[in-house]
PDB file of N, CA and C in Angstrom:
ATOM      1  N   UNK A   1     -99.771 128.045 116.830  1.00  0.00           N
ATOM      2  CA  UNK A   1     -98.938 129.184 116.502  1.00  0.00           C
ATOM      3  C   UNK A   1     -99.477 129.837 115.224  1.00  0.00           C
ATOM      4  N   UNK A   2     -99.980 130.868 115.344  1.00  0.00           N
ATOM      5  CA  UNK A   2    -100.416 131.828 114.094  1.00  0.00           C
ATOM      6  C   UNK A   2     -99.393 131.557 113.030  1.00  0.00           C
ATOM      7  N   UNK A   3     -99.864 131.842 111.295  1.00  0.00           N
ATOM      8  CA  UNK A   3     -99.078 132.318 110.636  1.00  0.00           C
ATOM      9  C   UNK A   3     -98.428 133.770 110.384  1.00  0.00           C
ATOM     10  N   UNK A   4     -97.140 133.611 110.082  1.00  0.00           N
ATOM     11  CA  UNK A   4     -96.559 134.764 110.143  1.00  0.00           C
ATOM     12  C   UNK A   4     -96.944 135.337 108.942  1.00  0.00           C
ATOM     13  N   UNK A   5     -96.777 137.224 108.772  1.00  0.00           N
ATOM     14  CA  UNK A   5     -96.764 137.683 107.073  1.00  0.00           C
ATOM     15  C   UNK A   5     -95.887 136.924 106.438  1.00  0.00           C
ATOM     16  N   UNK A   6     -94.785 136.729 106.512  1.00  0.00           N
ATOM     17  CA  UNK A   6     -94.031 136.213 105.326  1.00  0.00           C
ATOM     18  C   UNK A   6     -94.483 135.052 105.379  1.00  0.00           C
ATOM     19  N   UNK A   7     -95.480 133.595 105.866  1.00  0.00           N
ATOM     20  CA  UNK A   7     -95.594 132.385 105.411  1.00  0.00           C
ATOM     21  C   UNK A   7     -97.039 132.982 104.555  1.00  0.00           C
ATOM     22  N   UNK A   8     -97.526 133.743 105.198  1.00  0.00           N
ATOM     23  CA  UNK A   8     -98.653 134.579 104.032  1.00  0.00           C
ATOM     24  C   UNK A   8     -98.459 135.001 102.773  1.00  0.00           C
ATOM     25  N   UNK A   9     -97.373 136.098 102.727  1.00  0.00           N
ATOM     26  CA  UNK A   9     -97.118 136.187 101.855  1.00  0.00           C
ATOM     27  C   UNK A   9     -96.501 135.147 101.046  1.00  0.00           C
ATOM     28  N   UNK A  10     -95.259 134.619 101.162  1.00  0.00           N
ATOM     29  CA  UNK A  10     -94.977 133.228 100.353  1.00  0.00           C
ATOM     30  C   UNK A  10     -95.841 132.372  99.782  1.00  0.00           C
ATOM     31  N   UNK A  11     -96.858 131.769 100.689  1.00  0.00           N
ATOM     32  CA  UNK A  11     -98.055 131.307 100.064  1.00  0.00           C
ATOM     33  C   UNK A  11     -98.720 131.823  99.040  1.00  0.00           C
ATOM     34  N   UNK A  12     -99.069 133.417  99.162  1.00  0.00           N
ATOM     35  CA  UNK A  12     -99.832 133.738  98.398  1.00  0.00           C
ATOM     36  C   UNK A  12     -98.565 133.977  96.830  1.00  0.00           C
ATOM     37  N   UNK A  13     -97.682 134.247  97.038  1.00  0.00           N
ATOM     38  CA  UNK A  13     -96.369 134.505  96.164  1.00  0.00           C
ATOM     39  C   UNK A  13     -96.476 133.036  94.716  1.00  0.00           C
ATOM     40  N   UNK A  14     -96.737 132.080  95.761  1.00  0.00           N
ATOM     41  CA  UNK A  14     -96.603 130.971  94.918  1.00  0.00           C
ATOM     42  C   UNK A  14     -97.662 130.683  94.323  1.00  0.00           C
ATOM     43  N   UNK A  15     -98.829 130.871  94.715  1.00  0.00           N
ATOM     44  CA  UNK A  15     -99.886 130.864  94.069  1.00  0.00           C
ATOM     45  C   UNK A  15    -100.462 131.914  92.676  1.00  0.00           C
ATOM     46  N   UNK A  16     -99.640 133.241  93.342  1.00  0.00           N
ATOM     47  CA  UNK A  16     -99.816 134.324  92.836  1.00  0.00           C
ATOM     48  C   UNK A  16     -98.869 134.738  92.160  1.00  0.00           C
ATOM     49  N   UNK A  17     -97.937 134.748  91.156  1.00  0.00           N
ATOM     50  CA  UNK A  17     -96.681 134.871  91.219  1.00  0.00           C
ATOM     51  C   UNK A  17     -96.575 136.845  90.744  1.00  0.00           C
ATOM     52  N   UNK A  18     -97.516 137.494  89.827  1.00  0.00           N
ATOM     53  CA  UNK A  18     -97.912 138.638  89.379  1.00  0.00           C
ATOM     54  C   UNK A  18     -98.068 139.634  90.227  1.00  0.00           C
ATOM     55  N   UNK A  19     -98.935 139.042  91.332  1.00  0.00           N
ATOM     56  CA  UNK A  19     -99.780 139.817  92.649  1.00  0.00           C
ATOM     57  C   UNK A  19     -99.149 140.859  93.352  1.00  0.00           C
ATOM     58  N   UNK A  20     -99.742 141.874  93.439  1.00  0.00           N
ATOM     59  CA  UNK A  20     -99.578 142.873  94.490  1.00  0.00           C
ATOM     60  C   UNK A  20    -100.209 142.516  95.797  1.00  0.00           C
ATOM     61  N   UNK A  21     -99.638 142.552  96.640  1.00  0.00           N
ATOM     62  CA  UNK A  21    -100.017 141.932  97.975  1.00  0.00           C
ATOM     63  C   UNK A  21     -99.825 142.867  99.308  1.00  0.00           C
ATOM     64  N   UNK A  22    -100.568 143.194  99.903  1.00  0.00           N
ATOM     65  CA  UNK A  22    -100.185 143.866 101.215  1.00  0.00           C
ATOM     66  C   UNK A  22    -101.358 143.418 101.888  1.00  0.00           C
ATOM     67  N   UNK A  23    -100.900 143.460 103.598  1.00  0.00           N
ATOM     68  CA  UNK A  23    -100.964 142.628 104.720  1.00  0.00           C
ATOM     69  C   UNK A  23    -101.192 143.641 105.798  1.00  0.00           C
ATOM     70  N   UNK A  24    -102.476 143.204 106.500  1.00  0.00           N
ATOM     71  CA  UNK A  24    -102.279 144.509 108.016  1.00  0.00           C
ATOM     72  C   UNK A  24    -102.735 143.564 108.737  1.00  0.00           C
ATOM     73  N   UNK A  25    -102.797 144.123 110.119  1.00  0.00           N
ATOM     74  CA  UNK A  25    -103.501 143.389 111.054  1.00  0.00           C
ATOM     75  C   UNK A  25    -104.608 143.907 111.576  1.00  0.00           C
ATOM     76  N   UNK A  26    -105.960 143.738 111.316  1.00  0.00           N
ATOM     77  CA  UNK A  26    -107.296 144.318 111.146  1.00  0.00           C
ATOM     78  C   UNK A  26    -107.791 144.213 112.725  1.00  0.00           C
ATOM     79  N   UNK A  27    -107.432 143.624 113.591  1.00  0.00           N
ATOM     80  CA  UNK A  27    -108.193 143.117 114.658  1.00  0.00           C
ATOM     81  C   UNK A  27    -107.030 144.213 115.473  1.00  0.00           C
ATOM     82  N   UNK A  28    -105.939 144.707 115.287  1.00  0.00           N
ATOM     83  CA  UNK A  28    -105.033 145.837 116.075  1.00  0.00           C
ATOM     84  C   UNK A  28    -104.134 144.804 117.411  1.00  0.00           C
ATOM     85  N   UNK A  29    -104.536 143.676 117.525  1.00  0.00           N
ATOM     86  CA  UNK A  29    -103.539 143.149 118.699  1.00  0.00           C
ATOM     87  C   UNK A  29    -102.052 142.728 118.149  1.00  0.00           C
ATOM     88  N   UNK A  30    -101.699 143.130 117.183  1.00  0.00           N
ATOM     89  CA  UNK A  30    -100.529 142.144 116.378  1.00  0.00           C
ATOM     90  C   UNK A  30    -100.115 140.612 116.802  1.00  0.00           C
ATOM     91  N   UNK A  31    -101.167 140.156 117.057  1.00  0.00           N
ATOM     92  CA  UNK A  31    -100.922 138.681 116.824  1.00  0.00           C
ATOM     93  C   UNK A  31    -100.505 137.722 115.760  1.00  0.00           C
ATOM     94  N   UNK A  32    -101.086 138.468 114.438  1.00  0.00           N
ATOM     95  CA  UNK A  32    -100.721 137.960 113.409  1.00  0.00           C
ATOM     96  C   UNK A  32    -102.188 136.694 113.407  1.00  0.00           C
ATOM     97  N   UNK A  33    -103.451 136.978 113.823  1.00  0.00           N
ATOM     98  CA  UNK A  33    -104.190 135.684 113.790  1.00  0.00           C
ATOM     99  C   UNK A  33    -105.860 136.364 112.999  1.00  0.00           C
ATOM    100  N   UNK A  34    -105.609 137.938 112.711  1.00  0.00           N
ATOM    101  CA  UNK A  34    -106.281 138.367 112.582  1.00  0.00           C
ATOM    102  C   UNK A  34    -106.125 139.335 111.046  1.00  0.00           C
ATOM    103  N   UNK A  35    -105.686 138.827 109.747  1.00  0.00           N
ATOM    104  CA  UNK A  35    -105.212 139.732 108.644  1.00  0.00           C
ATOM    105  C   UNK A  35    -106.401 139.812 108.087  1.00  0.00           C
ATOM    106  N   UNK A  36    -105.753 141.320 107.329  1.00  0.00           N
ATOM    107  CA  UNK A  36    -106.680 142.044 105.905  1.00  0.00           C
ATOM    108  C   UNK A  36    -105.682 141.694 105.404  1.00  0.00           C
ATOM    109  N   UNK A  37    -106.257 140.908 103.592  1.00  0.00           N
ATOM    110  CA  UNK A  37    -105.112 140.854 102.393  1.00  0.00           C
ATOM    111  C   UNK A  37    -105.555 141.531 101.563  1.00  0.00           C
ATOM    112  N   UNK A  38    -104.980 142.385 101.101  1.00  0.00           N
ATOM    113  CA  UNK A  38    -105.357 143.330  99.422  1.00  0.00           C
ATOM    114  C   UNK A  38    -104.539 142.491  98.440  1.00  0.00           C
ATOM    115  N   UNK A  39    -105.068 141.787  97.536  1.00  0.00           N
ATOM    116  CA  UNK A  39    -104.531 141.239  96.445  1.00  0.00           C
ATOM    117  C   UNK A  39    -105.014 141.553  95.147  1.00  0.00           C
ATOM    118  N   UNK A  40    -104.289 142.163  94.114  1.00  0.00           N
ATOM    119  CA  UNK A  40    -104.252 142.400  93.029  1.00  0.00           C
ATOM    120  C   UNK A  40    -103.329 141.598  91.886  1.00  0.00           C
ATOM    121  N   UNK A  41    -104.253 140.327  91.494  1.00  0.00           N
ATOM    122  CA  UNK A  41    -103.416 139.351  90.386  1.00  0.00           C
ATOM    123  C   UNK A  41    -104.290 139.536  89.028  1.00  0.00           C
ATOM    124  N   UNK A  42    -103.452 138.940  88.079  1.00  0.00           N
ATOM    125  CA  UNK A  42    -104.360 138.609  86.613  1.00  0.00           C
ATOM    126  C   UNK A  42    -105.005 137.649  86.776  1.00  0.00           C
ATOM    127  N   UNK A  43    -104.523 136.696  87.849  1.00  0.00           N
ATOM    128  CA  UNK A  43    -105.343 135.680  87.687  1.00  0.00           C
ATOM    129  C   UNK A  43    -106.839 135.582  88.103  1.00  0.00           C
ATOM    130  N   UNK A  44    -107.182 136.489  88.735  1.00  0.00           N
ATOM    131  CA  UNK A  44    -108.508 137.115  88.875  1.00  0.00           C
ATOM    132  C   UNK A  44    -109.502 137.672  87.893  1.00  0.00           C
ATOM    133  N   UNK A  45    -108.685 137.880  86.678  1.00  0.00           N
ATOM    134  CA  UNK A  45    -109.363 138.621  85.890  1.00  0.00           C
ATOM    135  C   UNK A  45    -110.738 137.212  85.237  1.00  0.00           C
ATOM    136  N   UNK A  46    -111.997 138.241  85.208  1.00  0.00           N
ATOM    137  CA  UNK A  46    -113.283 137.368  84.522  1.00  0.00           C
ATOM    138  C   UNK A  46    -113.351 136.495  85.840  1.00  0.00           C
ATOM    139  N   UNK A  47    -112.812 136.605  87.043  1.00  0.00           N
ATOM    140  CA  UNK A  47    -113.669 136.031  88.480  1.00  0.00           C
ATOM    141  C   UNK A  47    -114.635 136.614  89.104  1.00  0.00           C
ATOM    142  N   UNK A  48    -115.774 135.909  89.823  1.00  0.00           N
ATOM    143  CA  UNK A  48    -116.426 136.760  90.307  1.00  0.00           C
ATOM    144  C   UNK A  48    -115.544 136.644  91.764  1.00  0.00           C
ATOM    145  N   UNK A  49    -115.870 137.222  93.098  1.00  0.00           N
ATOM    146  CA  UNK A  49    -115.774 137.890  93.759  1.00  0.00           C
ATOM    147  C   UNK A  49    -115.320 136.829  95.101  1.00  0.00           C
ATOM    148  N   UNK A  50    -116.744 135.872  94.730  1.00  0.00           N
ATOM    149  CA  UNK A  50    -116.460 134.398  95.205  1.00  0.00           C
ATOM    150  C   UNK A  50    -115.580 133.340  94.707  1.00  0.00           C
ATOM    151  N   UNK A  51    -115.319 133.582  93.266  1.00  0.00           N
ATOM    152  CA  UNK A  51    -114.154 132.486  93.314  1.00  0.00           C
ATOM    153  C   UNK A  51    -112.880 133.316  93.030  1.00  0.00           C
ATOM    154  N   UNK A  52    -112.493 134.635  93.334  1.00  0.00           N
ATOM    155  CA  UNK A  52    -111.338 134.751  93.834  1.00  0.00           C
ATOM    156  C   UNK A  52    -111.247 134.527  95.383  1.00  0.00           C
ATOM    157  N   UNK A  53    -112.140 134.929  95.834  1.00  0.00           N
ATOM    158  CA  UNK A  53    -111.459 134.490  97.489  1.00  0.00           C
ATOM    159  C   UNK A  53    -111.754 133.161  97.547  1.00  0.00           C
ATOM    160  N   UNK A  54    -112.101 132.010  97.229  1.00  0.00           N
ATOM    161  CA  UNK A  54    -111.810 130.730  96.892  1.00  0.00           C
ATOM    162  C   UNK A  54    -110.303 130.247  96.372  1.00  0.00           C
ATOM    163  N   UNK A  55    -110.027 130.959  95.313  1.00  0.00           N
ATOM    164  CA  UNK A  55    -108.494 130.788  95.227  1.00  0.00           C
ATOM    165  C   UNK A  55    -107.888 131.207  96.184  1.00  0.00           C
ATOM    166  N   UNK A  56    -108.204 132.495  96.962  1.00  0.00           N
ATOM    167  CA  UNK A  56    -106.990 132.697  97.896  1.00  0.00           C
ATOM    168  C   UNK A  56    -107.120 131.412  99.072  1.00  0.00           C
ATOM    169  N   UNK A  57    -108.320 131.223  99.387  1.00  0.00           N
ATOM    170  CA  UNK A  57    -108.321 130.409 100.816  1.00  0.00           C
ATOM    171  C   UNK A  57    -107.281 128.685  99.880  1.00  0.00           C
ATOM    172  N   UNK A  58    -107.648 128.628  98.503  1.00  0.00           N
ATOM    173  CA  UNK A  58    -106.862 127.531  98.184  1.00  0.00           C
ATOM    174  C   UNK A  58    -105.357 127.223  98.507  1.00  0.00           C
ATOM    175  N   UNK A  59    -104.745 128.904  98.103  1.00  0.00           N
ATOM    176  CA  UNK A  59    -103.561 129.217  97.951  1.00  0.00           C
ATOM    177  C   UNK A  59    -103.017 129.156  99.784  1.00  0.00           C
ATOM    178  N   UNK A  60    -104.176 128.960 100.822  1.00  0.00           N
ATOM    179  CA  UNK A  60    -103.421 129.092 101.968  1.00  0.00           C
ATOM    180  C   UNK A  60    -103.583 127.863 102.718  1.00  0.00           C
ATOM    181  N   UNK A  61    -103.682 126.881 101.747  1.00  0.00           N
ATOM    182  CA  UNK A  61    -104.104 125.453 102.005  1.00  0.00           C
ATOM    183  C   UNK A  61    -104.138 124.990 103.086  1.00  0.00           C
ATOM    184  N   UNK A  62    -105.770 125.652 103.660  1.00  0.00           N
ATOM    185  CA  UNK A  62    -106.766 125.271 104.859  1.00  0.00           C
ATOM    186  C   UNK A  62    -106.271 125.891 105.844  1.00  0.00           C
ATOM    187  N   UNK A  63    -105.168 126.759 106.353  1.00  0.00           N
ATOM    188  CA  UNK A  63    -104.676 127.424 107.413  1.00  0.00           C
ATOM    189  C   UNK A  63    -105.976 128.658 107.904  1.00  0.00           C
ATOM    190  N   UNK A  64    -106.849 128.999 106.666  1.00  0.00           N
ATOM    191  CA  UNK A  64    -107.876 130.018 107.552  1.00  0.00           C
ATOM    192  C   UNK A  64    -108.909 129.029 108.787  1.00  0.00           C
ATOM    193  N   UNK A  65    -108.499 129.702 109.849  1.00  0.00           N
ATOM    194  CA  UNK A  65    -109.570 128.781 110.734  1.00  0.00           C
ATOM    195  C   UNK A  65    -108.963 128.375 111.227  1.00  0.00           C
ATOM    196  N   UNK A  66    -107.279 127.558 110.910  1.00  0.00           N
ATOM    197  CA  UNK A  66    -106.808 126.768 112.034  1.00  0.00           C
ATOM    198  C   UNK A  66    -105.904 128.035 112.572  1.00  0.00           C
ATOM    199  N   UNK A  67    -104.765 128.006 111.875  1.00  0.00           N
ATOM    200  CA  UNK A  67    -103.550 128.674 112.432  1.00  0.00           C
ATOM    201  C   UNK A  67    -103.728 130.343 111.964  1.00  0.00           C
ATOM    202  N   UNK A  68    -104.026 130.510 111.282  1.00  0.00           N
ATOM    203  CA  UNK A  68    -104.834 132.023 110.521  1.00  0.00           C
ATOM    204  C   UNK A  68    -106.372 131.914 111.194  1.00  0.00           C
ATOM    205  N   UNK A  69    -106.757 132.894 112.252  1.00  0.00           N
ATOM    206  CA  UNK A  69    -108.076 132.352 112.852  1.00  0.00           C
ATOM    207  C   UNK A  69    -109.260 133.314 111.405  1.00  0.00           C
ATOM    208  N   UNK A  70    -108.482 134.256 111.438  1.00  0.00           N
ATOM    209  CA  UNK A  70    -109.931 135.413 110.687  1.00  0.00           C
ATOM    210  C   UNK A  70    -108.936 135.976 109.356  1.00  0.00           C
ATOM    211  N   UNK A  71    -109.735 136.467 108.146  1.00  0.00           N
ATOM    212  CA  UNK A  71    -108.685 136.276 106.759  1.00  0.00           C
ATOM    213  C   UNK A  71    -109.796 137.559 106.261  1.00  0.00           C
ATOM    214  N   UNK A  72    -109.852 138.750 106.340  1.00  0.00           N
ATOM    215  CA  UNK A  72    -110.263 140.077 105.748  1.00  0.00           C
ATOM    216  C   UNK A  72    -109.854 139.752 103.792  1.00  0.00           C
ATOM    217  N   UNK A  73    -110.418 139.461 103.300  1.00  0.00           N
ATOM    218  CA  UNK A  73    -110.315 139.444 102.276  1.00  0.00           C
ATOM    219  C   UNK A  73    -110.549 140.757 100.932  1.00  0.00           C
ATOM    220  N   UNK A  74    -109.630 141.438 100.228  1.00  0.00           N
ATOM    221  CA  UNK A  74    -110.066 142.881  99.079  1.00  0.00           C
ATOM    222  C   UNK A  74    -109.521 142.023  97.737  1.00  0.00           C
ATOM    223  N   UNK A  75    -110.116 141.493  96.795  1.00  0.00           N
ATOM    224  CA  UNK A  75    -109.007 141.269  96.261  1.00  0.00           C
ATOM    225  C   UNK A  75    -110.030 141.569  94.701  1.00  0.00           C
ATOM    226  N   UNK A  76    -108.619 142.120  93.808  1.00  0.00           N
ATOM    227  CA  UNK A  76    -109.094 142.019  92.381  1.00  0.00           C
ATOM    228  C   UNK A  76    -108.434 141.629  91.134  1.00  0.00           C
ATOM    229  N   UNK A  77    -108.855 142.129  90.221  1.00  0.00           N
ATOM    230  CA  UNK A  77    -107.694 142.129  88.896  1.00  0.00           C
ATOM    231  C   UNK A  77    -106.934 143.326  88.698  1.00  0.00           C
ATOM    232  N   UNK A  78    -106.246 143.243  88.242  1.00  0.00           N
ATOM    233  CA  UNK A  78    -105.077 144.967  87.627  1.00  0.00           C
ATOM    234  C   UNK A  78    -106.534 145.669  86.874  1.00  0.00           C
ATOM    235  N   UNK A  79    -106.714 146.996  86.939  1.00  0.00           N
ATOM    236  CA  UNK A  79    -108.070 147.748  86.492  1.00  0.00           C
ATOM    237  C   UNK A  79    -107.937 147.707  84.786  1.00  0.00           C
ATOM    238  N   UNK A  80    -106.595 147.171  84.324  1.00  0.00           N
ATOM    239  CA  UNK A  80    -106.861 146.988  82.371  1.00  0.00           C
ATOM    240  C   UNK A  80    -107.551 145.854  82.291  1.00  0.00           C
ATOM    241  N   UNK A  81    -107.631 144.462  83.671  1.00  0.00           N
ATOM    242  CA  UNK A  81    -107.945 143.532  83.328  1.00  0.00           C
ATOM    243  C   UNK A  81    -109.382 143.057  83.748  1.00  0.00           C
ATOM    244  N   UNK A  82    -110.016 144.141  83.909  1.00  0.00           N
ATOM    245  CA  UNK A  82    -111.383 143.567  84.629  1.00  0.00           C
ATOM    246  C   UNK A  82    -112.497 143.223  83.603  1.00  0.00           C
TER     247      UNK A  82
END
């Protein structure tokens, strides 16, 4: 069973608590197995590129691949904090 946005979002909520977060479904079937995440936290700030989407796949502890099949990743710092 795919994850839903809101176990997405929650996840990322708790990890992220600052974050601007929005959610689509990139692949167009609304399955929910196929998301783009735009995330904008501080906690990104002074990351490179690779270890923010490392934190996010942390924050969704191992669900990309199983129950989340494909994970579109945008993510940055707030633009005062880069």
């Amino acid at each position: 069973m795919p994850m839903s946005p809101d176990e997405i979002t929650a996840l990322l909520r708790s990890a992220f608590p600052d974050a601007e977060i929005e959610l689509s479904d990139f692949a167009g079937h609304g399955d929910d197995d196929h998301v783009k995440a735009r995330i904008i936290t501080k906690a990104f700030a002074g990351k490179s590129r690779v270890e923010q989407h490392k934190m996010v796949y942390a924050a969704l502890n191992g669900a990309v691949g199983g129950r989340l099949h494909a994970l579109q990743l945008e993510t940055s710092a707030p633009s005062g904090d880069l």
